[in-house]
Protein backbone atom coordinates (compact mmCIF):
# COMPACT_ATOMS: atom_id res chain seq x y z
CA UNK A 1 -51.41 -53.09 27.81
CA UNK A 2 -48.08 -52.88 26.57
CA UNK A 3 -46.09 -49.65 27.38
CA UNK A 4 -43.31 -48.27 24.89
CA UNK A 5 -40.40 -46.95 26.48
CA UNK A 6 -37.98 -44.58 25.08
CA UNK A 7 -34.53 -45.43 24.55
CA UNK A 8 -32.62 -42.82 26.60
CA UNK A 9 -30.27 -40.40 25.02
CA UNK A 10 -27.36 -39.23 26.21
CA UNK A 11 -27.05 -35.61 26.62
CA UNK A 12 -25.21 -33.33 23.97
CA UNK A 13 -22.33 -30.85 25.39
CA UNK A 14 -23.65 -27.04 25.14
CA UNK A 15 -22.80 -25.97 21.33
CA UNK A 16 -20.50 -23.21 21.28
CA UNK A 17 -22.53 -19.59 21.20
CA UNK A 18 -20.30 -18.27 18.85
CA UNK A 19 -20.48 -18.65 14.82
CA UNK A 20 -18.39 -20.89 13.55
CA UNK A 21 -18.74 -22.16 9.96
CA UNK A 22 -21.03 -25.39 10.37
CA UNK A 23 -19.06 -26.25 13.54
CA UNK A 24 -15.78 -26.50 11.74
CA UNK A 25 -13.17 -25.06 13.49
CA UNK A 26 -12.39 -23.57 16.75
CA UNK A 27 -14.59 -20.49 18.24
CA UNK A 28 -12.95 -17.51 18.13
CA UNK A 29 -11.27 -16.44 20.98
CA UNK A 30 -10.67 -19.98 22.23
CA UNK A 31 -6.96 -21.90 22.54
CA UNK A 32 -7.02 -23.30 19.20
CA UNK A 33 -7.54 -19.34 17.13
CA UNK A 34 -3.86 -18.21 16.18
CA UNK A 35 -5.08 -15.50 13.80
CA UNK A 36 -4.18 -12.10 14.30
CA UNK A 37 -5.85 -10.17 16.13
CA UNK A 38 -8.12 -7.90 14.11
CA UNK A 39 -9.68 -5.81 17.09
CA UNK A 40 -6.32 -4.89 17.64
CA UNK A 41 -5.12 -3.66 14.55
CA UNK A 42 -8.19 -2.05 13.99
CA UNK A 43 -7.52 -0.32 16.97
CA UNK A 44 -4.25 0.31 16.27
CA UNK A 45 -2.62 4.30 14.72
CA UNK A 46 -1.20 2.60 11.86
CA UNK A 47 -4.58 1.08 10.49
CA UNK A 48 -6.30 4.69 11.46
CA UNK A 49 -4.49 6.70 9.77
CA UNK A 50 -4.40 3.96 6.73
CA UNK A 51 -8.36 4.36 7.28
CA UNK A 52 -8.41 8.49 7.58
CA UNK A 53 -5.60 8.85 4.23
CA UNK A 54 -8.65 6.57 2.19
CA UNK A 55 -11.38 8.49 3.97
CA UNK A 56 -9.52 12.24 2.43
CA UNK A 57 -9.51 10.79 -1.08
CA UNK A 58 -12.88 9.01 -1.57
CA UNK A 59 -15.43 10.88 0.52
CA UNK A 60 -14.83 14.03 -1.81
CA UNK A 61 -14.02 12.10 -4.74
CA UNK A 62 -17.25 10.40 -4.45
CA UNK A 63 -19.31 13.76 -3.25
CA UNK A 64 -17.72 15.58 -6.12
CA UNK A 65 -18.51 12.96 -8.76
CA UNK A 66 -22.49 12.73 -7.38
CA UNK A 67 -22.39 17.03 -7.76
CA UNK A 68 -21.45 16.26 -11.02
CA UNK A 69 -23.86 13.50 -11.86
CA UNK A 70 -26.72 15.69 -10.35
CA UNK A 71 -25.70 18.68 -12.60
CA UNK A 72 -26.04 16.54 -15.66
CA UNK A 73 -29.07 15.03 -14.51
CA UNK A 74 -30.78 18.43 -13.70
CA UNK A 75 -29.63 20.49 -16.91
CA UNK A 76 -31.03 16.94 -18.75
CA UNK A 77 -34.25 17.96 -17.11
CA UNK A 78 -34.81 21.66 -16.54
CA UNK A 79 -32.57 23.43 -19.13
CA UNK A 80 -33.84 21.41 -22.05
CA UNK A 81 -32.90 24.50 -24.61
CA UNK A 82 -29.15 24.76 -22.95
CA UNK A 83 -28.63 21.02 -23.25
CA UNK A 84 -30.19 21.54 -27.42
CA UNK A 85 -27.41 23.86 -28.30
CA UNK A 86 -25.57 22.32 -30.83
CA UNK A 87 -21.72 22.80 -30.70
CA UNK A 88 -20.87 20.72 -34.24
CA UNK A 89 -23.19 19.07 -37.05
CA UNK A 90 -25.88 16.74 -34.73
CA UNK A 91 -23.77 16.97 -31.76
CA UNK A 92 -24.94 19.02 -28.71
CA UNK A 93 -23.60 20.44 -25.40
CA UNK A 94 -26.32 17.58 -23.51
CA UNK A 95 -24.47 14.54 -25.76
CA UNK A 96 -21.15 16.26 -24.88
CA UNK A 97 -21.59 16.16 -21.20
CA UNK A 98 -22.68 12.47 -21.47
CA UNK A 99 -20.07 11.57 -22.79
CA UNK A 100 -18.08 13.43 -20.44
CA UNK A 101 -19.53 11.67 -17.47
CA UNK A 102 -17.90 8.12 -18.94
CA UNK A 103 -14.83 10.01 -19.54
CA UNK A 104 -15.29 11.37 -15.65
CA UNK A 105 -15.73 7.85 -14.42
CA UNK A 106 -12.90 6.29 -16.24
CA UNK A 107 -10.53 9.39 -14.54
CA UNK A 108 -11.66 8.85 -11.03
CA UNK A 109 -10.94 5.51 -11.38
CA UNK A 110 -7.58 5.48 -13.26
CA UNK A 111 -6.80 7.88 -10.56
CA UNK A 112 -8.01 5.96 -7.85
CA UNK A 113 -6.39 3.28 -8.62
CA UNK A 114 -2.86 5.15 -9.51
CA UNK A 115 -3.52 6.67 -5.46
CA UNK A 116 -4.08 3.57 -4.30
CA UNK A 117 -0.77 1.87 -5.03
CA UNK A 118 1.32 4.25 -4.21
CA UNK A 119 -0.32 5.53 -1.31
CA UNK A 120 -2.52 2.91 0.08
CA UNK A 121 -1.13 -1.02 -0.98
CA UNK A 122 2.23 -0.13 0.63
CA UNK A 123 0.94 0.31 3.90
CA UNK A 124 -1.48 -2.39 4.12
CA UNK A 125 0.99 -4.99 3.09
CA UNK A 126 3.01 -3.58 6.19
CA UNK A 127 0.19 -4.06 7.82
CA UNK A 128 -0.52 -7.60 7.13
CA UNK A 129 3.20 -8.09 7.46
CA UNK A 130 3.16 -6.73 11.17
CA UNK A 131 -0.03 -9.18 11.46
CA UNK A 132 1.46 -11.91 10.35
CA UNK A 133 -1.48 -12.64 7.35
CA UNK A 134 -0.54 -14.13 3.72
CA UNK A 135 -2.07 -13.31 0.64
């Protein structure tokens, strides 16, 4: 009988435990990563307190717009003959308070946004300065 013998293969080094983008690249935390150092600013006061100021402004924004967007939603189903009452011609208080949540959204965001840049983008591009990172 004739006996087939496999070719042997040479043995591959250990791939890198880490996730790296298709192997491209260094792993992080090895010689060839010069990036900042993102546990560390995320650690750092500056970044908390950048963190805690957007925390103050959304987390009630957002609770206080969802209050409001419940209200609507419960008068829309339980107070039927409050929501009927009609302020002008075919327009009623129910079509007046829908509208008034667009209005709401477009506010919160205008003045989100207004916040942000005066509050927020001047300290996260001193951030990224500190850090080193380009747009």
């Amino acid at each position: 009988m004739t006996e087939v013998v496999q070719p042997r293969v040479a043995a591959r080094p250990p791939r890198p435990r880490s996730a790296t983008f298709g192997g491209i690249g260094p792993a992080p935390g090895t010689a060839g990563d010069t990036g900042p150092d993102y546990d560390a600013i995320h650690a750092g006061p500056e970044f908390t307190a950048l963190r805690a100021r957007f925390r103050r402004f959304v987390f009630p924004m957002s609770a206080l717009f969802l209050a409001w967007y419940l209200a609507y939603v419960l008068l829309a189903a339980y107070a039927k003959e409050f929501m009927a009452i009609r302020v002008f011609g075919a327009v009623n208080i129910g079509l007046l308070l829908g509208v008034a949540q667009f209005a709401s959204t477009i506010a919160i965001t205008a003045g989100y946004v207004r916040w942000a840049r005066r509050r927020i983008d001047p300290e996260v591009a001193a951030l990224r300065e500190a850090a080193g990172v380009e747009r």
